[in-house]
PDB file of N, CA and C in Angstrom:
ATOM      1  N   UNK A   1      51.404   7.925  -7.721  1.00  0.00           N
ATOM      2  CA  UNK A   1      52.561   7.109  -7.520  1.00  0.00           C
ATOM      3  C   UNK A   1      53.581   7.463  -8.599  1.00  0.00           C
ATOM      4  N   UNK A   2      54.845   7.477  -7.847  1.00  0.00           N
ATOM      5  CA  UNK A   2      55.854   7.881  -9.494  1.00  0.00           C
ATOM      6  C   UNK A   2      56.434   6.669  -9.782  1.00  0.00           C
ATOM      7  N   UNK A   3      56.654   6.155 -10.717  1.00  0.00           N
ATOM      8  CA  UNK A   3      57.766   4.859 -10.944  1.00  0.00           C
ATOM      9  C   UNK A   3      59.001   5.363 -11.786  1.00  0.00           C
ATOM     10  N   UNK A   4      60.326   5.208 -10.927  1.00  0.00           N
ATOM     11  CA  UNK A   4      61.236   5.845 -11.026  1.00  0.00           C
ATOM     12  C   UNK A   4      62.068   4.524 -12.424  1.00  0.00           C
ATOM     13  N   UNK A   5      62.774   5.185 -13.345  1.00  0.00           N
ATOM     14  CA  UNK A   5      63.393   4.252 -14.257  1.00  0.00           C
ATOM     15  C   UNK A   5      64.151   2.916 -13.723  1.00  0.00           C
ATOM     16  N   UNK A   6      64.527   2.923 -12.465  1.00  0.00           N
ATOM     17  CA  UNK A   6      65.223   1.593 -11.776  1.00  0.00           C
ATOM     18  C   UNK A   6      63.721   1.121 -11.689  1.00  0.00           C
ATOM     19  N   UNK A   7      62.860   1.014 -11.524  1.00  0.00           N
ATOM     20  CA  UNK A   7      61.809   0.314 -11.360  1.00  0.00           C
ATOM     21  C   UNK A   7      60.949   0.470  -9.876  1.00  0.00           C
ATOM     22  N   UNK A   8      61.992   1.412  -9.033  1.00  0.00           N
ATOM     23  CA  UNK A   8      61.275   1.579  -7.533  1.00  0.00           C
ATOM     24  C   UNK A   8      60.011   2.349  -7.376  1.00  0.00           C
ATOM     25  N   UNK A   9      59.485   2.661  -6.644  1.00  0.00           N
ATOM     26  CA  UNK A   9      58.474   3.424  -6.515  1.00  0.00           C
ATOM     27  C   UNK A   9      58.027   4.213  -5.602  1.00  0.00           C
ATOM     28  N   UNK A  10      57.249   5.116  -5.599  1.00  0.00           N
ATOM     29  CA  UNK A  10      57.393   6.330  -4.414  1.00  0.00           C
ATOM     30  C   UNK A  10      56.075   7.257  -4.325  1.00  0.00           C
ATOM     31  N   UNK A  11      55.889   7.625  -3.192  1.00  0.00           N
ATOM     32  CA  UNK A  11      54.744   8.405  -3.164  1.00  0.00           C
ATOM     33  C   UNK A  11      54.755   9.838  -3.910  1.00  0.00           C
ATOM     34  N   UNK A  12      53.831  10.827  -4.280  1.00  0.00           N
ATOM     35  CA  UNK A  12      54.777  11.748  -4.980  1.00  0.00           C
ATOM     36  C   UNK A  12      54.607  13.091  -3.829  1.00  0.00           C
ATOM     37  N   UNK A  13      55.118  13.979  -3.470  1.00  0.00           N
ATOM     38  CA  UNK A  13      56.062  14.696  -2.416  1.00  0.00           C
ATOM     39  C   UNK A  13      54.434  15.576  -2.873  1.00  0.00           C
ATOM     40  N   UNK A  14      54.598  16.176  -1.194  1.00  0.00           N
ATOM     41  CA  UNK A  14      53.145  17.267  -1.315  1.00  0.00           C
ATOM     42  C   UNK A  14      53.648  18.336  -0.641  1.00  0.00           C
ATOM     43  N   UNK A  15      53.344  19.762  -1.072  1.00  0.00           N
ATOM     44  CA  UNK A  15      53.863  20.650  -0.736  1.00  0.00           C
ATOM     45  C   UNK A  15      53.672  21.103   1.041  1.00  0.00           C
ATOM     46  N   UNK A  16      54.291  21.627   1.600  1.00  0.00           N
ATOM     47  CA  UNK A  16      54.253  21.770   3.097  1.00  0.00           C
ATOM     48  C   UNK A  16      52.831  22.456   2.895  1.00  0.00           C
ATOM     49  N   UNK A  17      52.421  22.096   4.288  1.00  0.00           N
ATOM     50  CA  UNK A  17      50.782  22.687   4.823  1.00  0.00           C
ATOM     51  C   UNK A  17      51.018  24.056   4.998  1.00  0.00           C
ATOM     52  N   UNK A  18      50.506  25.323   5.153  1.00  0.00           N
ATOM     53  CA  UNK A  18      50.627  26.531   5.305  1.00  0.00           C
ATOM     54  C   UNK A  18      50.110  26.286   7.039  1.00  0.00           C
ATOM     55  N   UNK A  19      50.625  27.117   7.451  1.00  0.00           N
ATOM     56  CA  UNK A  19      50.652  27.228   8.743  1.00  0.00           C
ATOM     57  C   UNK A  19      49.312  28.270   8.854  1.00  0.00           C
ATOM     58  N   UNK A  20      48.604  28.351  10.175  1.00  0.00           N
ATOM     59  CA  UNK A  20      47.079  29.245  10.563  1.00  0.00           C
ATOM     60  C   UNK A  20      47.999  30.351   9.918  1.00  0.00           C
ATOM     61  N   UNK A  21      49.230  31.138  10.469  1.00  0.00           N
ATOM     62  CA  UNK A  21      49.270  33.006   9.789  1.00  0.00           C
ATOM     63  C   UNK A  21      49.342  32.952   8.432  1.00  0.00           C
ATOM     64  N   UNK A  22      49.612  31.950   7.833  1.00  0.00           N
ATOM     65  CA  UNK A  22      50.270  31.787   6.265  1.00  0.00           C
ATOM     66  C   UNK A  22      48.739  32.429   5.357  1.00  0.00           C
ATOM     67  N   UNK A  23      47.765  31.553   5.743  1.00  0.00           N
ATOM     68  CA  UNK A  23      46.294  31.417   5.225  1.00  0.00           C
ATOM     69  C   UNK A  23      45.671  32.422   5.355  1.00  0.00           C
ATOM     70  N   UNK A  24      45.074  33.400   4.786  1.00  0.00           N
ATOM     71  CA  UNK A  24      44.764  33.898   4.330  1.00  0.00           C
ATOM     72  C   UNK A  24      42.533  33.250   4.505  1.00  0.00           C
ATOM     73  N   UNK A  25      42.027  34.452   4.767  1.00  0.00           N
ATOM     74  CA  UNK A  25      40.855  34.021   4.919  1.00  0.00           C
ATOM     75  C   UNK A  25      40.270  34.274   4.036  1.00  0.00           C
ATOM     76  N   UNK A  26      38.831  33.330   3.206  1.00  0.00           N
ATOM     77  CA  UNK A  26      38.448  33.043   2.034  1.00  0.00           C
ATOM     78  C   UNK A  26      37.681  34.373   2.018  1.00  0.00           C
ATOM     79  N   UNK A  27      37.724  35.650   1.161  1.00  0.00           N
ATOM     80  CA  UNK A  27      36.574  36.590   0.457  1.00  0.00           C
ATOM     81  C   UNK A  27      35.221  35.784   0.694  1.00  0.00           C
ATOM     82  N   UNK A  28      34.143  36.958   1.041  1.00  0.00           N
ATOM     83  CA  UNK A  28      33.008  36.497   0.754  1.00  0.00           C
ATOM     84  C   UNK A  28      31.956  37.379   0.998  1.00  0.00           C
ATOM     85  N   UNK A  29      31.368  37.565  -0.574  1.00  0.00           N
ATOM     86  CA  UNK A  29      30.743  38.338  -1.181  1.00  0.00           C
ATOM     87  C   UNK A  29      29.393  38.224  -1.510  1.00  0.00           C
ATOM     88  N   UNK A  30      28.256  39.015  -0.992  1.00  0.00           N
ATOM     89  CA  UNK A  30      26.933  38.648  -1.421  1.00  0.00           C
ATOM     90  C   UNK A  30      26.390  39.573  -1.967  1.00  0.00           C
ATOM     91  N   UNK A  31      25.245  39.252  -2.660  1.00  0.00           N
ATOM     92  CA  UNK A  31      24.905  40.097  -3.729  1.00  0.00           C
ATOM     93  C   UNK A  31      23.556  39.721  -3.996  1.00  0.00           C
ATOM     94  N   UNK A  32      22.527  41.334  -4.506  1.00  0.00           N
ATOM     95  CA  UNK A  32      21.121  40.288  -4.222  1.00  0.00           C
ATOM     96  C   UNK A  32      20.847  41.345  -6.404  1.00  0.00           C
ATOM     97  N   UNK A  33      20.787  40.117  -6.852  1.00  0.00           N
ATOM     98  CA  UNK A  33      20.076  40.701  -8.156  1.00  0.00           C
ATOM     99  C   UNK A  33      18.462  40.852  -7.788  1.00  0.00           C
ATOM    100  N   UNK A  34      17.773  41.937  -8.664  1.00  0.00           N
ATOM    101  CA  UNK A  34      16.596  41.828  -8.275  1.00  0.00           C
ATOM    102  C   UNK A  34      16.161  41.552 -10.006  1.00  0.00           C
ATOM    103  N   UNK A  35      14.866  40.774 -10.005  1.00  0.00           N
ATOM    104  CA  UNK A  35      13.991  40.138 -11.613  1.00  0.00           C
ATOM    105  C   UNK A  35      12.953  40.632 -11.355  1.00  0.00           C
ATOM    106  N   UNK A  36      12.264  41.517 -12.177  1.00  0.00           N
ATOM    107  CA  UNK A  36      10.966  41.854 -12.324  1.00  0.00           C
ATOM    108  C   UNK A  36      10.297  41.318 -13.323  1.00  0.00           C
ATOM    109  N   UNK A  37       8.830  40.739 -13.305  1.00  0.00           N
ATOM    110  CA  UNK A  37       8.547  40.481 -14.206  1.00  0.00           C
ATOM    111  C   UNK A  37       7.038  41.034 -14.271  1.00  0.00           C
ATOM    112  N   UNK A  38       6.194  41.559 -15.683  1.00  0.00           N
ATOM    113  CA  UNK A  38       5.614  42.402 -15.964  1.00  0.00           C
ATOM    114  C   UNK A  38       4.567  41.389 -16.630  1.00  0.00           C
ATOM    115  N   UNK A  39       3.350  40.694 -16.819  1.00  0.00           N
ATOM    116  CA  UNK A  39       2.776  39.823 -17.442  1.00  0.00           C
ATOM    117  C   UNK A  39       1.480  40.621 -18.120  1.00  0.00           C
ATOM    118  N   UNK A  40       1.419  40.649 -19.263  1.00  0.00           N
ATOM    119  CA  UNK A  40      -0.099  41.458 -20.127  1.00  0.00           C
ATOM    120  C   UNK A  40      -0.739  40.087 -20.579  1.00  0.00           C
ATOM    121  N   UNK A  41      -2.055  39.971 -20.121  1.00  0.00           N
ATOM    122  CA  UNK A  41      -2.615  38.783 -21.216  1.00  0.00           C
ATOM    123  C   UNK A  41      -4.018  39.847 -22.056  1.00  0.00           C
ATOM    124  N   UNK A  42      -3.643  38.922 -23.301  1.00  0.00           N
ATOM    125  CA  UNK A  42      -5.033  39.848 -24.138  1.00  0.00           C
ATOM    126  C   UNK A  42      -5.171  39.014 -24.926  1.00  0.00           C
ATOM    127  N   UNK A  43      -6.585  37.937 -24.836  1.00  0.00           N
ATOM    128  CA  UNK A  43      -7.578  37.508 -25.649  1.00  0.00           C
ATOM    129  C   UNK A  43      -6.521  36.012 -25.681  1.00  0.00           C
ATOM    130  N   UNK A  44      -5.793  35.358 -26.690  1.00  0.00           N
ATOM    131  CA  UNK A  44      -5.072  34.051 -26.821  1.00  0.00           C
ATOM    132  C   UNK A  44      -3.322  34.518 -26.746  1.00  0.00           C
ATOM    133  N   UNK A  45      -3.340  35.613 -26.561  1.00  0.00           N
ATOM    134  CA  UNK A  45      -1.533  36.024 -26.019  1.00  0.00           C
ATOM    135  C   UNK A  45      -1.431  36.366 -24.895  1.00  0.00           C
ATOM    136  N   UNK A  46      -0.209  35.980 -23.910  1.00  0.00           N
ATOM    137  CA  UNK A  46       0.461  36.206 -22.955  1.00  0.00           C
ATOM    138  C   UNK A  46       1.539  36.763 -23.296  1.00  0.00           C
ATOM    139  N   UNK A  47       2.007  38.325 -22.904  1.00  0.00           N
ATOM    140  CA  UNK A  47       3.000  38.690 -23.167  1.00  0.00           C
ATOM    141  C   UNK A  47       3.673  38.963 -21.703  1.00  0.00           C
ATOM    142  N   UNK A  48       5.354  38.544 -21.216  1.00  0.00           N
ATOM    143  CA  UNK A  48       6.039  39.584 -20.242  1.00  0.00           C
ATOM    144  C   UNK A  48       7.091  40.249 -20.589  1.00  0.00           C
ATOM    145  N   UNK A  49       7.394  41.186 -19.742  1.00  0.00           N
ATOM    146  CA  UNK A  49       8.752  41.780 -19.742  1.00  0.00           C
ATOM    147  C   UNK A  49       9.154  41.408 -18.846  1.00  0.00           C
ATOM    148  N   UNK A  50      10.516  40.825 -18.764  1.00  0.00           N
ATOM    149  CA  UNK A  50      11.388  40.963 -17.770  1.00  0.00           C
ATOM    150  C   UNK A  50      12.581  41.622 -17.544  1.00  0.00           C
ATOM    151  N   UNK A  51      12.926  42.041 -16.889  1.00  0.00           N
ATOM    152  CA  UNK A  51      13.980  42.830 -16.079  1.00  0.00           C
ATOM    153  C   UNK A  51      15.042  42.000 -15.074  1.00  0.00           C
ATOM    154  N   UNK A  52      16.431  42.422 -15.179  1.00  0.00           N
ATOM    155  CA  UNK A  52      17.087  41.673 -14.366  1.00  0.00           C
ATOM    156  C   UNK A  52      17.841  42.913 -14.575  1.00  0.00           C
ATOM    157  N   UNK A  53      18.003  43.262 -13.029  1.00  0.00           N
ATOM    158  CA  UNK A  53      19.209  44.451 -12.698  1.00  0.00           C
ATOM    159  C   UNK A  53      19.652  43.465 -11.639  1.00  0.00           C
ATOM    160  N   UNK A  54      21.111  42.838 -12.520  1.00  0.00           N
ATOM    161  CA  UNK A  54      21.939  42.241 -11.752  1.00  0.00           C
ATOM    162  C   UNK A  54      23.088  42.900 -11.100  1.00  0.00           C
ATOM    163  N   UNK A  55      23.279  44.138  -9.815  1.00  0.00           N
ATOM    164  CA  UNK A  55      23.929  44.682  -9.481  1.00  0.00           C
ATOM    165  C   UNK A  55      24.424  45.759 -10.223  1.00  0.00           C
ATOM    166  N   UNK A  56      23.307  46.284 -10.720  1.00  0.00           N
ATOM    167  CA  UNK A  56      23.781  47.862 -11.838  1.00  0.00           C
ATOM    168  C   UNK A  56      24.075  47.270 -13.241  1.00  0.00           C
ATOM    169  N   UNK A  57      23.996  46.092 -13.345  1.00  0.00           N
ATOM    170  CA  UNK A  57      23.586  45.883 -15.126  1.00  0.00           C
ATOM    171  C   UNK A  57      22.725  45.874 -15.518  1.00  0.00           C
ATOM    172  N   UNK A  58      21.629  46.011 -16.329  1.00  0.00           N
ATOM    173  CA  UNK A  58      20.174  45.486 -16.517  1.00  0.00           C
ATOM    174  C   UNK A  58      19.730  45.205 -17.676  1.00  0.00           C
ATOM    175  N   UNK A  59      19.507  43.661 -17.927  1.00  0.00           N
ATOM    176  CA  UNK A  59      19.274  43.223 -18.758  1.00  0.00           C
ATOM    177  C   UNK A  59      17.617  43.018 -18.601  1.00  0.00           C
ATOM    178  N   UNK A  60      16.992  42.934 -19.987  1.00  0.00           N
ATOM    179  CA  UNK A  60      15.745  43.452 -20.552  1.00  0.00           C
ATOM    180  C   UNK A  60      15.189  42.392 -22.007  1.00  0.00           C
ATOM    181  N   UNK A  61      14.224  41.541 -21.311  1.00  0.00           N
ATOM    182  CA  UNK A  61      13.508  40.686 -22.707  1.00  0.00           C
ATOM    183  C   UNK A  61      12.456  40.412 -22.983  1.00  0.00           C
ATOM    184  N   UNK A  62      12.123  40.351 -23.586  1.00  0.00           N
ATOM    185  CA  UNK A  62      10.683  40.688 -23.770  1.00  0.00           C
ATOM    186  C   UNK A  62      10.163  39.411 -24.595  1.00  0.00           C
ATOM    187  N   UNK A  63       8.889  38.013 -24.270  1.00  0.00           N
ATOM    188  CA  UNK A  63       8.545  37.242 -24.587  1.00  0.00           C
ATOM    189  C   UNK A  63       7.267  37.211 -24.743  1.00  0.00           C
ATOM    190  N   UNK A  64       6.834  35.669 -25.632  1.00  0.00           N
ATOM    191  CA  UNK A  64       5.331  35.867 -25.828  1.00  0.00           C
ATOM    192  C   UNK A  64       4.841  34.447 -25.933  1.00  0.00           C
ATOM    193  N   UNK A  65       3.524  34.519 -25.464  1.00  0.00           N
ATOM    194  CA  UNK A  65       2.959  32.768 -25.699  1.00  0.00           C
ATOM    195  C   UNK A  65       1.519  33.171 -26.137  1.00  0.00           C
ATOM    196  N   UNK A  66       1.195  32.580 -27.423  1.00  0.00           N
ATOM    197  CA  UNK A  66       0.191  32.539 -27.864  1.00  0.00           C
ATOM    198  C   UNK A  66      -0.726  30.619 -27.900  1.00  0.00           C
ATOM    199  N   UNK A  67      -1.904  31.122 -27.429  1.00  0.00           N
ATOM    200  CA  UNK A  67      -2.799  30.040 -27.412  1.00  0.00           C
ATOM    201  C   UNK A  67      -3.471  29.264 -28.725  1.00  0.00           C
ATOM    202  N   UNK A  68      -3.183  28.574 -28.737  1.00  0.00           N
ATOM    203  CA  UNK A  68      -3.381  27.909 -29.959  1.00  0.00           C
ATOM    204  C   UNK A  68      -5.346  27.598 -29.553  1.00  0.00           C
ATOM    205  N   UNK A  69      -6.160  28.385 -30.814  1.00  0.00           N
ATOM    206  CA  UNK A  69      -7.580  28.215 -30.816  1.00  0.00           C
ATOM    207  C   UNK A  69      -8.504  27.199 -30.634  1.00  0.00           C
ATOM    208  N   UNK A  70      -7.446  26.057 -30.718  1.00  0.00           N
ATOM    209  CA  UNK A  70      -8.008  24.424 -30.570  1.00  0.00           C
ATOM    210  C   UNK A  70      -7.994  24.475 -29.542  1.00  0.00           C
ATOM    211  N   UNK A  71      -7.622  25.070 -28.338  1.00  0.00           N
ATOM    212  CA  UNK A  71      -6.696  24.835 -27.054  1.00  0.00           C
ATOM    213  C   UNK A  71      -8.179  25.096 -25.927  1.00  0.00           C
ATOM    214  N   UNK A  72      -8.488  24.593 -25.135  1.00  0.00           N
ATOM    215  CA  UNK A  72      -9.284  25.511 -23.880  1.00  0.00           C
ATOM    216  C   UNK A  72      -8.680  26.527 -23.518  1.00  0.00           C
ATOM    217  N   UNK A  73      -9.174  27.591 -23.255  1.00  0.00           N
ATOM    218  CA  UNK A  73      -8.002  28.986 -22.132  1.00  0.00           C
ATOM    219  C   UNK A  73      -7.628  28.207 -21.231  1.00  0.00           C
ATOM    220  N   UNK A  74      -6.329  28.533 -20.963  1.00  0.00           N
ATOM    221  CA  UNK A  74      -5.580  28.128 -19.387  1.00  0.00           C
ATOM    222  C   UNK A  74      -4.697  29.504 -19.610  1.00  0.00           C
ATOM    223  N   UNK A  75      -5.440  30.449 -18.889  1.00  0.00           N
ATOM    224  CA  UNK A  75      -4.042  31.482 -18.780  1.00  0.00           C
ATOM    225  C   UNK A  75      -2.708  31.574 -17.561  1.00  0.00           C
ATOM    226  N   UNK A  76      -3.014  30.291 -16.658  1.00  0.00           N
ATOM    227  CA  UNK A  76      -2.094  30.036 -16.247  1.00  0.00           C
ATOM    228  C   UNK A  76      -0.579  29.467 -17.245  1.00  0.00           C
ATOM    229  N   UNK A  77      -0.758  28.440 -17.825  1.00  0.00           N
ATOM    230  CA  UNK A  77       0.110  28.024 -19.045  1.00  0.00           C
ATOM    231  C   UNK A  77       0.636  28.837 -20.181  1.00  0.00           C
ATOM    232  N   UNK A  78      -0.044  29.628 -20.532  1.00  0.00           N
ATOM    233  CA  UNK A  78       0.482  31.222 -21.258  1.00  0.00           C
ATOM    234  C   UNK A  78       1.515  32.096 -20.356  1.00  0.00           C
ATOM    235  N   UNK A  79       0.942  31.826 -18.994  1.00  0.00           N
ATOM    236  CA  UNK A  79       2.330  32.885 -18.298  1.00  0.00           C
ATOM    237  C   UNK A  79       3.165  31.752 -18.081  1.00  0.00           C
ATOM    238  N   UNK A  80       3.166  30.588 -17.662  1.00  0.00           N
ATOM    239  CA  UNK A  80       4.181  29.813 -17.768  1.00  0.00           C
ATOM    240  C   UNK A  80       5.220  29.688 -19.036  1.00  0.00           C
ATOM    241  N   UNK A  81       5.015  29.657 -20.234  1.00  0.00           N
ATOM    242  CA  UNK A  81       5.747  29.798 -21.530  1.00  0.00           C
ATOM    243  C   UNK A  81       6.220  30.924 -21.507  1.00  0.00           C
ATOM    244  N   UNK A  82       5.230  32.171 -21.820  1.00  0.00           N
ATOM    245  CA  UNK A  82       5.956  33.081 -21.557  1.00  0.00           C
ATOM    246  C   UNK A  82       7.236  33.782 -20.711  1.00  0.00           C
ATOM    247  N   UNK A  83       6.855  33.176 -19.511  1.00  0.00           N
ATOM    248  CA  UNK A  83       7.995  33.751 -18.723  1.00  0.00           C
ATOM    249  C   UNK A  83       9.099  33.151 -18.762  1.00  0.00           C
ATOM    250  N   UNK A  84       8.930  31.660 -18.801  1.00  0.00           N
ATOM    251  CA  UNK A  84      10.117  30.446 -19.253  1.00  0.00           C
ATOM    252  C   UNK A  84      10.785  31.049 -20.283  1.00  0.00           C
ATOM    253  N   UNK A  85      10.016  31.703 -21.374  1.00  0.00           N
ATOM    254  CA  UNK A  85      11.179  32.071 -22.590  1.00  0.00           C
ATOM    255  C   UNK A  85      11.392  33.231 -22.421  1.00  0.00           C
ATOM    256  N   UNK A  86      10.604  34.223 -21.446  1.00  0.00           N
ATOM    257  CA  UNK A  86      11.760  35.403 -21.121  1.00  0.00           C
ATOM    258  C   UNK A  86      13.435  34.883 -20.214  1.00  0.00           C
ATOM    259  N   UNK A  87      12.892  34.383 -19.224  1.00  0.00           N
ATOM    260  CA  UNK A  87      14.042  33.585 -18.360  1.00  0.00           C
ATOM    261  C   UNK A  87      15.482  33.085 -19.121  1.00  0.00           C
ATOM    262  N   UNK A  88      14.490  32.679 -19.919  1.00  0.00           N
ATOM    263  CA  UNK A  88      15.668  31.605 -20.591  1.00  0.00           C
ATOM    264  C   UNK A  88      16.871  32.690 -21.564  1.00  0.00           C
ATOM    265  N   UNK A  89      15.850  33.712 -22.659  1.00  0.00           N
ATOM    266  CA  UNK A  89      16.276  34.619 -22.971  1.00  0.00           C
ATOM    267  C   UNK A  89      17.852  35.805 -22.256  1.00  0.00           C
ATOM    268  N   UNK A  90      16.972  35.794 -20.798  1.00  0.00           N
ATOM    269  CA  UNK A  90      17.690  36.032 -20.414  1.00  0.00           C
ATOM    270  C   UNK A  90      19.459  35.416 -19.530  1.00  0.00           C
ATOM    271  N   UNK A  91      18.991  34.090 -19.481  1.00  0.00           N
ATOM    272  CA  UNK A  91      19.893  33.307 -19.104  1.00  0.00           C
ATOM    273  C   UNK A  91      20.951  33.152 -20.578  1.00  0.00           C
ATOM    274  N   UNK A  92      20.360  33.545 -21.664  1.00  0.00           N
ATOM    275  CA  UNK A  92      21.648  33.560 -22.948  1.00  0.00           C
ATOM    276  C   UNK A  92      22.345  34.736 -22.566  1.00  0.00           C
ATOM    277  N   UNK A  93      21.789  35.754 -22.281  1.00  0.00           N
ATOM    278  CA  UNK A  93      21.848  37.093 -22.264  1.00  0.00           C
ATOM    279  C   UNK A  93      23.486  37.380 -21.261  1.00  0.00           C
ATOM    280  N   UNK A  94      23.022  36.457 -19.871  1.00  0.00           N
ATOM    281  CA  UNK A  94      24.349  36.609 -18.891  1.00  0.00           C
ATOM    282  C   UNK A  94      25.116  35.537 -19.024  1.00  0.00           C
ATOM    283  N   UNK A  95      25.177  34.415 -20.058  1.00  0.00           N
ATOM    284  CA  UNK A  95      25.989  33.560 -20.609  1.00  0.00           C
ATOM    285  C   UNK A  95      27.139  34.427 -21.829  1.00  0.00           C
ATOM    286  N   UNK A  96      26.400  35.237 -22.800  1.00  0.00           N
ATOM    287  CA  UNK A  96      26.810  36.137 -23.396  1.00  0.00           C
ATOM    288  C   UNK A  96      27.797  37.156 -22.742  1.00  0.00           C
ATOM    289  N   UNK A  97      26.850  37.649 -21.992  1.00  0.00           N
ATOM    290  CA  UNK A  97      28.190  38.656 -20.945  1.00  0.00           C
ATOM    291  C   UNK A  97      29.048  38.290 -20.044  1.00  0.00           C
ATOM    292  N   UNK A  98      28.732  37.136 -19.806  1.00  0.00           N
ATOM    293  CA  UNK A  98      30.091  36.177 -18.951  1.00  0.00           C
ATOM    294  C   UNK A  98      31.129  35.770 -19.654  1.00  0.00           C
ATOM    295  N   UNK A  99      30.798  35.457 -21.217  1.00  0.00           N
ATOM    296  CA  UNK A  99      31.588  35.118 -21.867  1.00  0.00           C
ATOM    297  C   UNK A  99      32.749  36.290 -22.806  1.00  0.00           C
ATOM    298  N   UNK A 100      32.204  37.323 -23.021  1.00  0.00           N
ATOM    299  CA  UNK A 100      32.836  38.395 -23.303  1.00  0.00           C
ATOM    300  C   UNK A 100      33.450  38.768 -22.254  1.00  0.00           C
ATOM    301  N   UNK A 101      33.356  39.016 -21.323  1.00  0.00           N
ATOM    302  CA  UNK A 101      34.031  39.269 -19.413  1.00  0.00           C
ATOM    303  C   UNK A 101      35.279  38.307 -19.747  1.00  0.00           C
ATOM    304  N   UNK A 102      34.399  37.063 -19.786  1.00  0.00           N
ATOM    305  CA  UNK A 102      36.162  36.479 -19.660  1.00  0.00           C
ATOM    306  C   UNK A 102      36.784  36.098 -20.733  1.00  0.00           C
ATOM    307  N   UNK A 103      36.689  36.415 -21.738  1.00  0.00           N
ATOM    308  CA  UNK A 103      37.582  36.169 -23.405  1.00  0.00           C
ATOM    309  C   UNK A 103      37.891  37.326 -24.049  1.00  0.00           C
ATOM    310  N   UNK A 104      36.870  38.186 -23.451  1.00  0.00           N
ATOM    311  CA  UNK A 104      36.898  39.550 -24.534  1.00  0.00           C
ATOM    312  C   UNK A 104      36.271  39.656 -25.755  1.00  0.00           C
ATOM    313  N   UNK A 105      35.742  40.782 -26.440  1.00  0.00           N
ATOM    314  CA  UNK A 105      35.109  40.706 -27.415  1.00  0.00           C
ATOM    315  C   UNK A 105      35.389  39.862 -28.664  1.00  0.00           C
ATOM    316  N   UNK A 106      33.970  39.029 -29.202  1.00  0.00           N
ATOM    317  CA  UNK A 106      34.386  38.175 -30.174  1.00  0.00           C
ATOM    318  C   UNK A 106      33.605  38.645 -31.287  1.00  0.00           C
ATOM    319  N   UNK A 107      33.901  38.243 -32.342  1.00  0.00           N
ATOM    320  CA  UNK A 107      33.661  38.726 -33.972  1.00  0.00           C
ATOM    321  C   UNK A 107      32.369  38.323 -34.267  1.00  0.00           C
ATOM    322  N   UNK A 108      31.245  38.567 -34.485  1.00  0.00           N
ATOM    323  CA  UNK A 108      30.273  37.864 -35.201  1.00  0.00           C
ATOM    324  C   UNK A 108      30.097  37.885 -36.674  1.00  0.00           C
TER     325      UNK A 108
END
C-alpha cells in the first residue's frame, strides 16, 4: 500500500503481464554427479575414500573411524562414521568451490 503525503492511499502499480511471445521458456538442465565410495576395515579402523566427479570436477577425501576397545565390534557403525565424515568433508569441499565461483578468490 503507498500512503501518499495528502494522506490518500493506493494500491502500488504492477508491471504489465508479458504476453505468451514475450516469455521466454525456463532452461532446464540435468546433470548426474557420480560418488564412489571405497570402504577398508582392518582390526578397530574403518577407513573410506570417496570420490565425487561432479561433472568433470573431482573431488577426493579420505576418512577414518576407529573403534574404541571398550566398544563390542559393530563394523557396520565404523562405515557409518566413516563415510558420514568423508561426505561431510566433502560437502565443505563444494561449499568451498561454490563460494570461490561466486566471490572469487579469497585470502587465507
Amino acid at each position: 500500500m503507498i500512503v501518499r503525503a495528502d494522506g490518500t492511499t493506493a494500491a502500488p502499480s504492477r508491471p504489465p503481464a508479458a504476453t505468451a511471445e514475450e516469455e521466454e521458456p525456463a532452461a532446464r538442465t540435468t546433470k548426474d554427479w557420480q560418488l564412489g565410495l571405497h570402504l577398508v576395515e582392518e582390526r578397530d579402523t574403518t577407513r573410506v575414500h570417496a570420490v565425487l566427479d561432479a561433472d568433470g570436477a573431482v573431488l577426493h577425501s579420505d576418512a577414518y573411524a576407529r573403534r574404541n576397545p571398550l566398544d563390542d565390534p559393530a563394523p557396520a557403525v565404523g562405515d557409518e562414521f566413516a563415510v558420514g565424515r568423508a561426505l561431510i568433508d566433502l560437502g565443505h569441499q563444494l561449499l568451498r568451490a561454490g563460494t570461490r565461483h561466486a566471490t572469487g578468490p579469497v585470502e587465507e
